[in-house]
PDB file of N, CA and C in Angstrom:
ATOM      1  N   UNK A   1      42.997  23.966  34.409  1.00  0.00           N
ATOM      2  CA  UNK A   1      41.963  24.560  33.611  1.00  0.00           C
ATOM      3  C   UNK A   1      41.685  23.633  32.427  1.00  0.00           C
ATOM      4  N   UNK A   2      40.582  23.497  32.317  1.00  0.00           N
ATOM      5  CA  UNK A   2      40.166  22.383  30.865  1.00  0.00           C
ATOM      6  C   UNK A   2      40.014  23.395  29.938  1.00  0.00           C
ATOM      7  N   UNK A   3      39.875  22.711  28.862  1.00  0.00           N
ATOM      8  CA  UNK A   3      40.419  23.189  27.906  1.00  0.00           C
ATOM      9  C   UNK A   3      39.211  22.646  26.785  1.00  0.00           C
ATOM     10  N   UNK A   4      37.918  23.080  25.930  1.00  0.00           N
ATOM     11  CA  UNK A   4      36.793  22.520  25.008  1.00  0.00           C
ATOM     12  C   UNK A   4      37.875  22.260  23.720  1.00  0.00           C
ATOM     13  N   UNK A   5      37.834  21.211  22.778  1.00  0.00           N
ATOM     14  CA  UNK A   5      38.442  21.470  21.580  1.00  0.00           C
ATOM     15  C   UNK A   5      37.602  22.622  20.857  1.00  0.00           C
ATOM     16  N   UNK A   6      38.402  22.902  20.072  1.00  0.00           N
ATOM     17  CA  UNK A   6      38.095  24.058  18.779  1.00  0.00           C
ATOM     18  C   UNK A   6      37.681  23.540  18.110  1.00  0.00           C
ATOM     19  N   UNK A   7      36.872  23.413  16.618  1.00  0.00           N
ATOM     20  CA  UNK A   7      36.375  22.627  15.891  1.00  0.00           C
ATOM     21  C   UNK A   7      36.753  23.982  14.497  1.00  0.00           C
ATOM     22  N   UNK A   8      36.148  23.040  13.529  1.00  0.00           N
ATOM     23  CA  UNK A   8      36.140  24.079  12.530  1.00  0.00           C
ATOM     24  C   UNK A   8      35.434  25.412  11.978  1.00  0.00           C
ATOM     25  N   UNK A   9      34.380  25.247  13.519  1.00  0.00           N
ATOM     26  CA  UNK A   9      33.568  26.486  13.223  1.00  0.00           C
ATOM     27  C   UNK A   9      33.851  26.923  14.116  1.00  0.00           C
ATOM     28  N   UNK A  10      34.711  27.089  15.192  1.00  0.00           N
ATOM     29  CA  UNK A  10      35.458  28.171  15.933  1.00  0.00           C
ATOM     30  C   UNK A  10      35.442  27.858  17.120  1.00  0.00           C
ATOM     31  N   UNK A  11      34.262  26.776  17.511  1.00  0.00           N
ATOM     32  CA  UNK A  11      33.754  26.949  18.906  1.00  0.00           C
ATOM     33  C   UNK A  11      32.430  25.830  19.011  1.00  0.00           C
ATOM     34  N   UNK A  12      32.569  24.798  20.553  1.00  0.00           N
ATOM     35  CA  UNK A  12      31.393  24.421  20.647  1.00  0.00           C
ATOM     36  C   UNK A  12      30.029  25.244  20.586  1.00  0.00           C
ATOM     37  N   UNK A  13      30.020  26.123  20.834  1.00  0.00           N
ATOM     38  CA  UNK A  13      28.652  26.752  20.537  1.00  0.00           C
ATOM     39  C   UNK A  13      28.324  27.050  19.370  1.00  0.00           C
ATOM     40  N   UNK A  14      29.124  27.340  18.123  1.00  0.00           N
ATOM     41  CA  UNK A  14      29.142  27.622  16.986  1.00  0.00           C
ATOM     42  C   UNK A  14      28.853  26.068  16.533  1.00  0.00           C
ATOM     43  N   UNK A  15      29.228  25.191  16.656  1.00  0.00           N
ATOM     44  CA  UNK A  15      29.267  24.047  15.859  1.00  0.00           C
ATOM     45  C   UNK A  15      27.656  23.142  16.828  1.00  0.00           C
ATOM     46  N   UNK A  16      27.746  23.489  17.685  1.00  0.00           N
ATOM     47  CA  UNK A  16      26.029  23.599  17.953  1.00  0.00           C
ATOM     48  C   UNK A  16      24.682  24.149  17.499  1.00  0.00           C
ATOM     49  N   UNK A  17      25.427  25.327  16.831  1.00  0.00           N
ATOM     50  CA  UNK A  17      24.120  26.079  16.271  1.00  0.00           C
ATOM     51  C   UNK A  17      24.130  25.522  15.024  1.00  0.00           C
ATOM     52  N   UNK A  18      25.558  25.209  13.952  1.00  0.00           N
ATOM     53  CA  UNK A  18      25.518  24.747  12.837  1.00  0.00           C
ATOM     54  C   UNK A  18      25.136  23.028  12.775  1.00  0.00           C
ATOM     55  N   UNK A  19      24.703  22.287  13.474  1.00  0.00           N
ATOM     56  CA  UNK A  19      24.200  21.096  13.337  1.00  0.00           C
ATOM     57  C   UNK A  19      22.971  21.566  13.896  1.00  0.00           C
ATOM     58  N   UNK A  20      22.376  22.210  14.620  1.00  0.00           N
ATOM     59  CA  UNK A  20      20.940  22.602  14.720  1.00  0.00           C
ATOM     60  C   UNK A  20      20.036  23.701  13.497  1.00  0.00           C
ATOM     61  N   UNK A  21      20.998  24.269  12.976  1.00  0.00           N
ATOM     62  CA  UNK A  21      20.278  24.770  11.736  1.00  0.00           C
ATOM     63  C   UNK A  21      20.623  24.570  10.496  1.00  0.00           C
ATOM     64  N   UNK A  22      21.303  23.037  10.404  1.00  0.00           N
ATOM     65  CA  UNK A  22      21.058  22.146   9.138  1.00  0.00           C
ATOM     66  C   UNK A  22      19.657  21.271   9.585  1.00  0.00           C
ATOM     67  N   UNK A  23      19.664  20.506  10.962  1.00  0.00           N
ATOM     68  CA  UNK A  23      18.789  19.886  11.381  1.00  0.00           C
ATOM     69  C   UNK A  23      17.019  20.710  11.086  1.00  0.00           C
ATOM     70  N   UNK A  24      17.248  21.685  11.213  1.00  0.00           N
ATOM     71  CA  UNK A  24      16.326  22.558  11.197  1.00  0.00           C
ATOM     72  C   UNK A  24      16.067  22.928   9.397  1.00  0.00           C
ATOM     73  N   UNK A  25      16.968  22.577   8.888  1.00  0.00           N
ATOM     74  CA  UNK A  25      16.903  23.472   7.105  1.00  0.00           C
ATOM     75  C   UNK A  25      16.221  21.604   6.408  1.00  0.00           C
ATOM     76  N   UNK A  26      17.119  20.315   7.127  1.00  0.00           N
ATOM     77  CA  UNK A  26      16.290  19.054   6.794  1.00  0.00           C
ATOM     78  C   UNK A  26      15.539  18.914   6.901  1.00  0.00           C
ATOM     79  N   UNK A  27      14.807  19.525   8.296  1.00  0.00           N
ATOM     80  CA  UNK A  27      12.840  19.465   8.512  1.00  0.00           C
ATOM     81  C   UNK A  27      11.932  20.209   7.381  1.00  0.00           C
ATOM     82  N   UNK A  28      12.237  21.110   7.285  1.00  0.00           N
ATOM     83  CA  UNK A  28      11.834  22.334   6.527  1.00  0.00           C
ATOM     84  C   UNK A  28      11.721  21.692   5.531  1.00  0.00           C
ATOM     85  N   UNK A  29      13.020  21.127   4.579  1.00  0.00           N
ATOM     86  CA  UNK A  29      13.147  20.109   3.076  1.00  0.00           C
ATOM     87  C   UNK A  29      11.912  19.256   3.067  1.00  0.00           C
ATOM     88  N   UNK A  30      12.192  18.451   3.947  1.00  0.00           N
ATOM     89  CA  UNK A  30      10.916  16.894   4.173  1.00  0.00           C
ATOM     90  C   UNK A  30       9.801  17.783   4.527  1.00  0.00           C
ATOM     91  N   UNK A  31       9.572  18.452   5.197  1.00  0.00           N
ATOM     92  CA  UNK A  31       8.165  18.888   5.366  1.00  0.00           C
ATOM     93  C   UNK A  31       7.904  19.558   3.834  1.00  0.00           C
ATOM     94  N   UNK A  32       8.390  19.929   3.068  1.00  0.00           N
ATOM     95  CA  UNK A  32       8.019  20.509   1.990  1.00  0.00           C
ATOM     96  C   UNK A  32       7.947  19.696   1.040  1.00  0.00           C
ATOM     97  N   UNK A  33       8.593  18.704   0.850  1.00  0.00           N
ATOM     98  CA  UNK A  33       8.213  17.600  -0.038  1.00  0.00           C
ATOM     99  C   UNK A  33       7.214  16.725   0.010  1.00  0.00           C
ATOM    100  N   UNK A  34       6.867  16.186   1.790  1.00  0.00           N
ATOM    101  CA  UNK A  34       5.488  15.799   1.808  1.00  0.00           C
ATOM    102  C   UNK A  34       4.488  16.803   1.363  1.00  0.00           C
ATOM    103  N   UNK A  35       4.400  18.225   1.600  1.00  0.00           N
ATOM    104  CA  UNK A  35       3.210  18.856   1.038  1.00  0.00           C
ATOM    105  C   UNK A  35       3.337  19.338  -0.212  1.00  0.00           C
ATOM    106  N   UNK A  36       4.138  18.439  -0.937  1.00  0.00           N
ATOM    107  CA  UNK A  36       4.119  19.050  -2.724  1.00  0.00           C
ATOM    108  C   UNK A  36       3.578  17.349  -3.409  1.00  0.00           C
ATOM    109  N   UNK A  37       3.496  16.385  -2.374  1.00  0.00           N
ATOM    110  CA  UNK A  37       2.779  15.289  -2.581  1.00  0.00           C
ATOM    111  C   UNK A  37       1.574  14.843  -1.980  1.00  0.00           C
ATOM    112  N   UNK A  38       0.628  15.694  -1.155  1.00  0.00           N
ATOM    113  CA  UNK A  38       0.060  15.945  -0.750  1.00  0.00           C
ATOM    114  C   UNK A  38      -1.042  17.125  -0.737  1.00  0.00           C
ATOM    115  N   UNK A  39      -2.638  16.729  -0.157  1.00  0.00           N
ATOM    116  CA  UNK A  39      -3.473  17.662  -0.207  1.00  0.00           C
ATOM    117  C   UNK A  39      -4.144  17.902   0.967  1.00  0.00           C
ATOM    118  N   UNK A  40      -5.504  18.852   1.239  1.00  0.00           N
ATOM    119  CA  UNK A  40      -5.616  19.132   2.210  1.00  0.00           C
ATOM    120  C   UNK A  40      -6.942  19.318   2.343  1.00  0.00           C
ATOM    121  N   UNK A  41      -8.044  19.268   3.463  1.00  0.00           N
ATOM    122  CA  UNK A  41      -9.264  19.311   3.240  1.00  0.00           C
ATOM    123  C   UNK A  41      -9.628  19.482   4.697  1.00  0.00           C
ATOM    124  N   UNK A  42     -10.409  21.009   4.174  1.00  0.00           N
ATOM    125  CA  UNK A  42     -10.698  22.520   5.659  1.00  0.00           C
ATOM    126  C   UNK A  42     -11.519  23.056   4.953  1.00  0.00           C
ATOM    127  N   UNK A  43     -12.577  23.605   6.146  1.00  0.00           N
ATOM    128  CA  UNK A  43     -13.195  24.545   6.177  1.00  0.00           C
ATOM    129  C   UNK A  43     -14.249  24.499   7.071  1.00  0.00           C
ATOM    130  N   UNK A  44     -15.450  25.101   7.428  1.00  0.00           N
ATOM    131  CA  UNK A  44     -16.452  25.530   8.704  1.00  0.00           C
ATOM    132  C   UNK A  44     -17.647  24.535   8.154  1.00  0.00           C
ATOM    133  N   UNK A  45     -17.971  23.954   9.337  1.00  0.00           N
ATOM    134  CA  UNK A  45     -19.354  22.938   9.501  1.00  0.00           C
ATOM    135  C   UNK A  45     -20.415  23.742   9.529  1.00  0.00           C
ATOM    136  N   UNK A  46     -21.413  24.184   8.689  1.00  0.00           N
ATOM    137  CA  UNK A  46     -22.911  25.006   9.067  1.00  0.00           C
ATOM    138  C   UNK A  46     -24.183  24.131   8.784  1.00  0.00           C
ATOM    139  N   UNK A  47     -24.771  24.844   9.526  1.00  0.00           N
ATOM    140  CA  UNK A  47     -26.169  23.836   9.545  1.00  0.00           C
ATOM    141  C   UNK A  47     -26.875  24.654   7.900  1.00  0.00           C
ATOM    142  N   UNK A  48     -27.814  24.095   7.485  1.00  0.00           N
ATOM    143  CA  UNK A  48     -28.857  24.897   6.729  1.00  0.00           C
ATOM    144  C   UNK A  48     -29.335  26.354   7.289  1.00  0.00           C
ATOM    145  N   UNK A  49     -28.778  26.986   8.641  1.00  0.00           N
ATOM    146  CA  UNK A  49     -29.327  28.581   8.703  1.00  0.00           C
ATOM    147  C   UNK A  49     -28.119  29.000   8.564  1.00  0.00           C
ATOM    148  N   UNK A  50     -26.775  28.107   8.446  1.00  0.00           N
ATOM    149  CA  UNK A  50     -25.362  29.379   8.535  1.00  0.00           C
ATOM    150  C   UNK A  50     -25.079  29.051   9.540  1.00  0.00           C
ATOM    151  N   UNK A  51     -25.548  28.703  10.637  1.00  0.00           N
ATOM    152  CA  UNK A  51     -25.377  28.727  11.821  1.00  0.00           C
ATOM    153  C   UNK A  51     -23.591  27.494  11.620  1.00  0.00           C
ATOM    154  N   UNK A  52     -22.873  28.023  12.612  1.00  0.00           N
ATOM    155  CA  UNK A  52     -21.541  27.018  13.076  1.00  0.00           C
ATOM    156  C   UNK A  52     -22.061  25.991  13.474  1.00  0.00           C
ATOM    157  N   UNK A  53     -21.613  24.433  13.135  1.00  0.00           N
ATOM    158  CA  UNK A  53     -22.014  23.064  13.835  1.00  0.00           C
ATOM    159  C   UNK A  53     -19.998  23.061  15.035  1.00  0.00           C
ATOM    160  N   UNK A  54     -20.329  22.989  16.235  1.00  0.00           N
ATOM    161  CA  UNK A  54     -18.969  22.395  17.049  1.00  0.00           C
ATOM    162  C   UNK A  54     -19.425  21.033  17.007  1.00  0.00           C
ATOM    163  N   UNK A  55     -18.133  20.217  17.140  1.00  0.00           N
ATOM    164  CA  UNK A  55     -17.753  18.734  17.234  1.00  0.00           C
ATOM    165  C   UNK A  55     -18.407  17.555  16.302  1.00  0.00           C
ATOM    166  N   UNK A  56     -18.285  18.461  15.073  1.00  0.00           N
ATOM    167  CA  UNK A  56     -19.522  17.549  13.969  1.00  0.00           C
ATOM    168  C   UNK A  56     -18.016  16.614  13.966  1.00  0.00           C
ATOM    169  N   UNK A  57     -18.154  15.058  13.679  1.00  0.00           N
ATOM    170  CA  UNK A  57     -17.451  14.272  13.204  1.00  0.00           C
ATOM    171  C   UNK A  57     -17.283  14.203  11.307  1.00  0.00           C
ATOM    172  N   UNK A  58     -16.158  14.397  11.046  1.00  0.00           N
ATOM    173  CA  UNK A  58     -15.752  14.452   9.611  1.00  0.00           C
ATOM    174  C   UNK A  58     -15.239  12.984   9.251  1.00  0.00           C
ATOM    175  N   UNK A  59     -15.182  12.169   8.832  1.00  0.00           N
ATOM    176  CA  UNK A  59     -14.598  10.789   8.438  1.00  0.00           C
ATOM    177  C   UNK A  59     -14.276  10.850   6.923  1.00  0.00           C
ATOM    178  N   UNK A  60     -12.991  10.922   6.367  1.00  0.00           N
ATOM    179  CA  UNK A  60     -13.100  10.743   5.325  1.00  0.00           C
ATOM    180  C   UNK A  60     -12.389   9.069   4.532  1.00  0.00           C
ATOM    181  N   UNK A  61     -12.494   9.271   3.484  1.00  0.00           N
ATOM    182  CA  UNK A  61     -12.506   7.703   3.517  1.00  0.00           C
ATOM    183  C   UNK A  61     -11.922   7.646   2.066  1.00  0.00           C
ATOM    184  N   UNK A  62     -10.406   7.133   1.090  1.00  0.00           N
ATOM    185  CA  UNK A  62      -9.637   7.141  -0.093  1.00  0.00           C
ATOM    186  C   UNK A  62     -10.357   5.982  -0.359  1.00  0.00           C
ATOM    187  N   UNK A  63     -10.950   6.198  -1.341  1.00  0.00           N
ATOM    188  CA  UNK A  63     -11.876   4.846  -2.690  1.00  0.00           C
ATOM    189  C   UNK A  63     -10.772   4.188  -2.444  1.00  0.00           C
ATOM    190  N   UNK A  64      -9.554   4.227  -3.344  1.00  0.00           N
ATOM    191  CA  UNK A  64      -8.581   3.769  -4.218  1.00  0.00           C
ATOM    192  C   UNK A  64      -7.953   2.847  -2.700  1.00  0.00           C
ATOM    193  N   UNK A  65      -7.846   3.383  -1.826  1.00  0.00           N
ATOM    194  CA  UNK A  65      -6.773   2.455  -0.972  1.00  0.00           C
ATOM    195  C   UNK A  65      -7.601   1.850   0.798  1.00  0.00           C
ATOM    196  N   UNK A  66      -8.664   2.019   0.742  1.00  0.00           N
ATOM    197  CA  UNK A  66      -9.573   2.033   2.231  1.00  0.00           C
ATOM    198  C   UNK A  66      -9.097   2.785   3.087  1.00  0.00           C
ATOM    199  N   UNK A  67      -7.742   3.390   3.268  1.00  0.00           N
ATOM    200  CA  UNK A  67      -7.459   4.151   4.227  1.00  0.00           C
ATOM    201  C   UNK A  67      -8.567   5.147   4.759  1.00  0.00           C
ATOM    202  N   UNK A  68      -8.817   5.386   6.341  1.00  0.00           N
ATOM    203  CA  UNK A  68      -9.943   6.668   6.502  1.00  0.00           C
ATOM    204  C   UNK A  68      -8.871   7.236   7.311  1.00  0.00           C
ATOM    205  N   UNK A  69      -9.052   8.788   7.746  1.00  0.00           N
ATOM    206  CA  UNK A  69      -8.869   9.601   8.629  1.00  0.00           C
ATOM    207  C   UNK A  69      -9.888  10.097   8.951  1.00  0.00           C
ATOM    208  N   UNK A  70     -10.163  10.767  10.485  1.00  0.00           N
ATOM    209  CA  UNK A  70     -10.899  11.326  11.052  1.00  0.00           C
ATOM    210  C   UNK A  70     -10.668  12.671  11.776  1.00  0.00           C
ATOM    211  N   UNK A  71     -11.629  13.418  11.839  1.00  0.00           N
ATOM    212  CA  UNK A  71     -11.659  14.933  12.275  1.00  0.00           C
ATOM    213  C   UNK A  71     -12.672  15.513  13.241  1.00  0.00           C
ATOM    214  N   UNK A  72     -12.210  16.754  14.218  1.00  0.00           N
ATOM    215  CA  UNK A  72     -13.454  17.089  14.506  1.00  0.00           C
ATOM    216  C   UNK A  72     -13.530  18.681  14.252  1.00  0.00           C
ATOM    217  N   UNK A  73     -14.735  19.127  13.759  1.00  0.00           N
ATOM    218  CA  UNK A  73     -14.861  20.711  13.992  1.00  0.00           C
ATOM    219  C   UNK A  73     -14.741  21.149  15.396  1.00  0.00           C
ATOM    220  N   UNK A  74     -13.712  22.719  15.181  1.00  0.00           N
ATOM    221  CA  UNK A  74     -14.401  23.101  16.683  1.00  0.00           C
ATOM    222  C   UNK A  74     -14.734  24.182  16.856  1.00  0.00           C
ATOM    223  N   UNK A  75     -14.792  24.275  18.174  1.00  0.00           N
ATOM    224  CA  UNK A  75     -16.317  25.407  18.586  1.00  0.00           C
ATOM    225  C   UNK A  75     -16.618  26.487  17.905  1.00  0.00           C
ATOM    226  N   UNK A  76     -15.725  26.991  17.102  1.00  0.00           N
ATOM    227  CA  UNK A  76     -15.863  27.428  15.194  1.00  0.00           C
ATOM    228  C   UNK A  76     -16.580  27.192  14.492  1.00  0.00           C
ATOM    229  N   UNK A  77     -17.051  25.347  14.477  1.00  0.00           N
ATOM    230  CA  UNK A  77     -17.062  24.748  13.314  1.00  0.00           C
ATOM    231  C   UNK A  77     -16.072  24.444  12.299  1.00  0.00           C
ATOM    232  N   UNK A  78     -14.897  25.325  12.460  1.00  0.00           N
ATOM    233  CA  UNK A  78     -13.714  25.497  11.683  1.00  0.00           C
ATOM    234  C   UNK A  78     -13.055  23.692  11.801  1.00  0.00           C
ATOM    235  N   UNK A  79     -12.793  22.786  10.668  1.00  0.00           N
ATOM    236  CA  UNK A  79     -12.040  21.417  10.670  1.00  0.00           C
ATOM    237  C   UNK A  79     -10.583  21.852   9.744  1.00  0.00           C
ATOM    238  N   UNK A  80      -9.544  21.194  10.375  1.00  0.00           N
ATOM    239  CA  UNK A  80      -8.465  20.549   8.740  1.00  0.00           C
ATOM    240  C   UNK A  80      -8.121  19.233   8.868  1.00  0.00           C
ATOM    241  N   UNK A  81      -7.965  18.362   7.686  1.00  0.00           N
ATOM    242  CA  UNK A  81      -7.476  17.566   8.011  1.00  0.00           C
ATOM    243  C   UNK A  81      -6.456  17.364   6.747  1.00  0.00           C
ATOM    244  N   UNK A  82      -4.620  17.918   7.245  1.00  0.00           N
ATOM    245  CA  UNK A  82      -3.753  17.533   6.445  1.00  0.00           C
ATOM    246  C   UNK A  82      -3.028  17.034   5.953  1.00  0.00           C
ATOM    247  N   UNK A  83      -2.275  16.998   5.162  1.00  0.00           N
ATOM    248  CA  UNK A  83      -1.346  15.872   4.157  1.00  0.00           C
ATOM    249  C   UNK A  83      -1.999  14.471   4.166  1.00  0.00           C
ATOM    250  N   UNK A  84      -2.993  14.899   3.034  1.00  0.00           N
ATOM    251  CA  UNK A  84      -4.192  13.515   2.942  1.00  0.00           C
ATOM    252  C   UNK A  84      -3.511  12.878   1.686  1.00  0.00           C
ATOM    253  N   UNK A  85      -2.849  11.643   1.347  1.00  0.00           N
ATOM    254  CA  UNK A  85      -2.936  10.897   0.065  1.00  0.00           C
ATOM    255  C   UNK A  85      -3.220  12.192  -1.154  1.00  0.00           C
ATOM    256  N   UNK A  86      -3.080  12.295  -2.472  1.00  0.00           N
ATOM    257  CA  UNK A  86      -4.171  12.520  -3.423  1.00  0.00           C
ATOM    258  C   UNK A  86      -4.590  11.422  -3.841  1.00  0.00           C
ATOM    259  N   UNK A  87      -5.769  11.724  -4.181  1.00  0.00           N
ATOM    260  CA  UNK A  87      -7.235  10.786  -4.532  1.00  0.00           C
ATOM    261  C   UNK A  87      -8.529  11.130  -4.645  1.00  0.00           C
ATOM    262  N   UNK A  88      -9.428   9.745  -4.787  1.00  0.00           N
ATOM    263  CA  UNK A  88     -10.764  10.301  -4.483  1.00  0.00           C
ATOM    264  C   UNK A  88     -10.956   9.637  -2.878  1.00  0.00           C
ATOM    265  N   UNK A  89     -12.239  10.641  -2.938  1.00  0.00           N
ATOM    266  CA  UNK A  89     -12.655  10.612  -1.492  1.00  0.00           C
ATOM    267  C   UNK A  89     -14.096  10.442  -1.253  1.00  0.00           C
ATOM    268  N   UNK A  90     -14.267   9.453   0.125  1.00  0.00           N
ATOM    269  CA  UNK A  90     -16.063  10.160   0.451  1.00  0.00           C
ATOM    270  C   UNK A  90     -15.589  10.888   1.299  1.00  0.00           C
ATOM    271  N   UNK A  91     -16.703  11.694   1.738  1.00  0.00           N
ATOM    272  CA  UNK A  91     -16.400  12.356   2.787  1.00  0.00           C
ATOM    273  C   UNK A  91     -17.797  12.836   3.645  1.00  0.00           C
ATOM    274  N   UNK A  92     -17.732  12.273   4.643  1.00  0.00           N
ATOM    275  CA  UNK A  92     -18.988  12.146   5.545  1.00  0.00           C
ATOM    276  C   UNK A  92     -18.610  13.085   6.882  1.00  0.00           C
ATOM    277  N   UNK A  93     -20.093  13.725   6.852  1.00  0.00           N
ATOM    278  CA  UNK A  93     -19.980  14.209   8.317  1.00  0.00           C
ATOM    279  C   UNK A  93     -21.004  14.310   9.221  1.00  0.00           C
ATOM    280  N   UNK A  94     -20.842  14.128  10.060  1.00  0.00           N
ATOM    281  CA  UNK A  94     -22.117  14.004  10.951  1.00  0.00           C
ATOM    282  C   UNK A  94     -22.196  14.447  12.759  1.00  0.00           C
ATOM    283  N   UNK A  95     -23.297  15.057  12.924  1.00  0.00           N
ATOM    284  CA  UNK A  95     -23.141  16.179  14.114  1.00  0.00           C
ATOM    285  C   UNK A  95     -24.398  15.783  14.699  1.00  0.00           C
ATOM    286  N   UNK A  96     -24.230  15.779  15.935  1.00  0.00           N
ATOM    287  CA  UNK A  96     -25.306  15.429  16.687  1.00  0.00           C
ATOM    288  C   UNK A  96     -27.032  16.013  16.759  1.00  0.00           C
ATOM    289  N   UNK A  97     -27.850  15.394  16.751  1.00  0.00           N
ATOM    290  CA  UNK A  97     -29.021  15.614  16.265  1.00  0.00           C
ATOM    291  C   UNK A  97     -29.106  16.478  14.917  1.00  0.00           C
ATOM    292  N   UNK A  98     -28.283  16.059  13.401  1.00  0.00           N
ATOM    293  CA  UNK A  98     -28.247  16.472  12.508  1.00  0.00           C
ATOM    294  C   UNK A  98     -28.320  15.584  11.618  1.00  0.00           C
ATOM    295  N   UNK A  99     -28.649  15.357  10.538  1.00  0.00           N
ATOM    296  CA  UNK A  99     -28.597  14.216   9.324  1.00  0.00           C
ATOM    297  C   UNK A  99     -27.140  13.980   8.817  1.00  0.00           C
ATOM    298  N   UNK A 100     -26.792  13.382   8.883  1.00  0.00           N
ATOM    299  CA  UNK A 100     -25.242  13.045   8.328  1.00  0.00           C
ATOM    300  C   UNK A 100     -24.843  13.701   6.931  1.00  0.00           C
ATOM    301  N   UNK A 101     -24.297  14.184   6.330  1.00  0.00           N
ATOM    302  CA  UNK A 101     -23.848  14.576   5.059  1.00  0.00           C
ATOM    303  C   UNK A 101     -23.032  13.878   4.764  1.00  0.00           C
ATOM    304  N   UNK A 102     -23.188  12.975   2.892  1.00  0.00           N
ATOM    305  CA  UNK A 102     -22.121  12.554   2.279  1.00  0.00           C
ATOM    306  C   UNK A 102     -21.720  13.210   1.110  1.00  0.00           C
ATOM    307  N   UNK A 103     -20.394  13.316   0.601  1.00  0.00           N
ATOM    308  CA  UNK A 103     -20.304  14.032  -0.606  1.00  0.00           C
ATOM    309  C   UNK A 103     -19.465  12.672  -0.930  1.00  0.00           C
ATOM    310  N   UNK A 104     -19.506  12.480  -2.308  1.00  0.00           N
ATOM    311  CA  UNK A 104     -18.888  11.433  -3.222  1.00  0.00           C
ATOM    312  C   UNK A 104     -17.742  11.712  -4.348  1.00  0.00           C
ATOM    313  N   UNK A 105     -17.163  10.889  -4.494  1.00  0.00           N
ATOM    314  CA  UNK A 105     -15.740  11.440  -5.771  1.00  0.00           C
ATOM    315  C   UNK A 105     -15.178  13.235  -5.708  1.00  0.00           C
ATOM    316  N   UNK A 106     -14.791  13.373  -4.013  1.00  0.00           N
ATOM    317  CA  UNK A 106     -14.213  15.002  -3.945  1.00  0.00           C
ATOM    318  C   UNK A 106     -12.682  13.985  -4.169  1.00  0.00           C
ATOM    319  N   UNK A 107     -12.119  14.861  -5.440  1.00  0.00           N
ATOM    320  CA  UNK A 107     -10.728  14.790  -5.660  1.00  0.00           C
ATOM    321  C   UNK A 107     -10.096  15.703  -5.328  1.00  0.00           C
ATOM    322  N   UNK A 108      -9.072  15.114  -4.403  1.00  0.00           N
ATOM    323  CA  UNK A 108      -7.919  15.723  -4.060  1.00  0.00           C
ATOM    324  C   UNK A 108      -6.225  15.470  -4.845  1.00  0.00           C
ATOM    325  N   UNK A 109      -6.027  16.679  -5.387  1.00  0.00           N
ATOM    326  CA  UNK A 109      -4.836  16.828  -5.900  1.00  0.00           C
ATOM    327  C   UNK A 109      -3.407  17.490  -5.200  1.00  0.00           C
ATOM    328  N   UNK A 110      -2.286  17.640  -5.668  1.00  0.00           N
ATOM    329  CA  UNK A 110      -1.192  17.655  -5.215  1.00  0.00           C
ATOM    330  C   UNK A 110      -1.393  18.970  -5.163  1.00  0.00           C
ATOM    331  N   UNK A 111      -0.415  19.226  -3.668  1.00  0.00           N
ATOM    332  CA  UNK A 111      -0.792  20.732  -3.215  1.00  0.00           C
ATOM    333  C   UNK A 111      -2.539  21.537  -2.924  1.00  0.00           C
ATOM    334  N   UNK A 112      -3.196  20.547  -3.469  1.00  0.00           N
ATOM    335  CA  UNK A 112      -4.572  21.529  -3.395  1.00  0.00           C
ATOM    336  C   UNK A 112      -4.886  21.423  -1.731  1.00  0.00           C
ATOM    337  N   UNK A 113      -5.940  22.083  -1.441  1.00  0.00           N
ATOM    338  CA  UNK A 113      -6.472  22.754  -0.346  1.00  0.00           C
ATOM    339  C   UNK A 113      -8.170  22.824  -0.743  1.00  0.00           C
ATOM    340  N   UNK A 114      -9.145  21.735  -0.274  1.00  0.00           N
ATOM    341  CA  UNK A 114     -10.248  21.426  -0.791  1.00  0.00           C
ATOM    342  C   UNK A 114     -11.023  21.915   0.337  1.00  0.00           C
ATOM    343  N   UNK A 115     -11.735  23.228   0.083  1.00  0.00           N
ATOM    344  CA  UNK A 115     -13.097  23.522   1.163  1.00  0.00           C
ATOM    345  C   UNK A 115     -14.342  23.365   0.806  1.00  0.00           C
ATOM    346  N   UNK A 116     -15.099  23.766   1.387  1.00  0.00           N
ATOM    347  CA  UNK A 116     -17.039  23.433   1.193  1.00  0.00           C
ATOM    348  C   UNK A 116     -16.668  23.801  -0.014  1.00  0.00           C
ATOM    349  N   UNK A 117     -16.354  24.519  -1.277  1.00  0.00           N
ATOM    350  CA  UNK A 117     -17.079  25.079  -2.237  1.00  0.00           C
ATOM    351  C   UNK A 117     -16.781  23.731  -3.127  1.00  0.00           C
ATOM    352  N   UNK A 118     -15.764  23.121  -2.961  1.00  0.00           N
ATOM    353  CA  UNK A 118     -15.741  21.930  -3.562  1.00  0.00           C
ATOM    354  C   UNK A 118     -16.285  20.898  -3.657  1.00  0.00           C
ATOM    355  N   UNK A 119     -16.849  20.922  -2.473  1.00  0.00           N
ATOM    356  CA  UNK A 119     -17.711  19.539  -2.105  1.00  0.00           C
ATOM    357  C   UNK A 119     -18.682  19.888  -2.640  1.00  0.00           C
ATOM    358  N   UNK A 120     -19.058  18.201  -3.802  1.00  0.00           N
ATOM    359  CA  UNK A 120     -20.064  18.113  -4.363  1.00  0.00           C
ATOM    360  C   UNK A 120     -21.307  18.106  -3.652  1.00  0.00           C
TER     361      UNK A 120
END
């Protein structure tokens, strides 16, 4: 008959769960520290009637460093695009047979969460 060693938490299964829910309490840490250095920028694509735009392209683009990321609305209109740098931003979007929209100097700050009402 074999025989598992004992460990100090009583038992391989015990000392399995306790390296999986430190592993699990470290993600949690780092994920929370990137979003306390970090911002975020969401909300719904509408045309001039209200109406939802699906698959408008969002490009946004940090002045300060050239970095862009890209987004798409969907069949919502609903976009996010998170843990962006803080900074300034352009932020362009553009949807098929629609005029492109730019908004200029939207600042994003630590922790914030930037929707249409912000955009200049």
């Amino acid at each position: 008959m074999s025989h598992l060693p004992v460990s100090f938490y009583g038992s391989p299964c015990r000392l399995r769960f306790a390296v999986l829910s430190r592993l699990v309490t470290l993600f949690l840490c780092a994920s929370y520290a990137l979003a306390q250095s970090t911002a975020s920028l969401e909300g719904t694509i509408t045309d001039t009637s209200g109406a939802v735009v699906p698959n408008a392209k969002i490009t946004i683009h940090n002045v300060a460093t050239g970095e862009e990321r890209n987004g798409v609305s969907d069949s919502a209109g609903l976009y996010v695009l998170p843990f962006l740098p803080v900074g300034t931003y352009r932020v362009n979007v553009v949807a098929p047979g629609m005029q492109s929209v730019v908004a200029k100097n939207v600042l994003l700050e630590v922790g914030q969460v930037v929707g249409p009402r912000h955009l200049p």
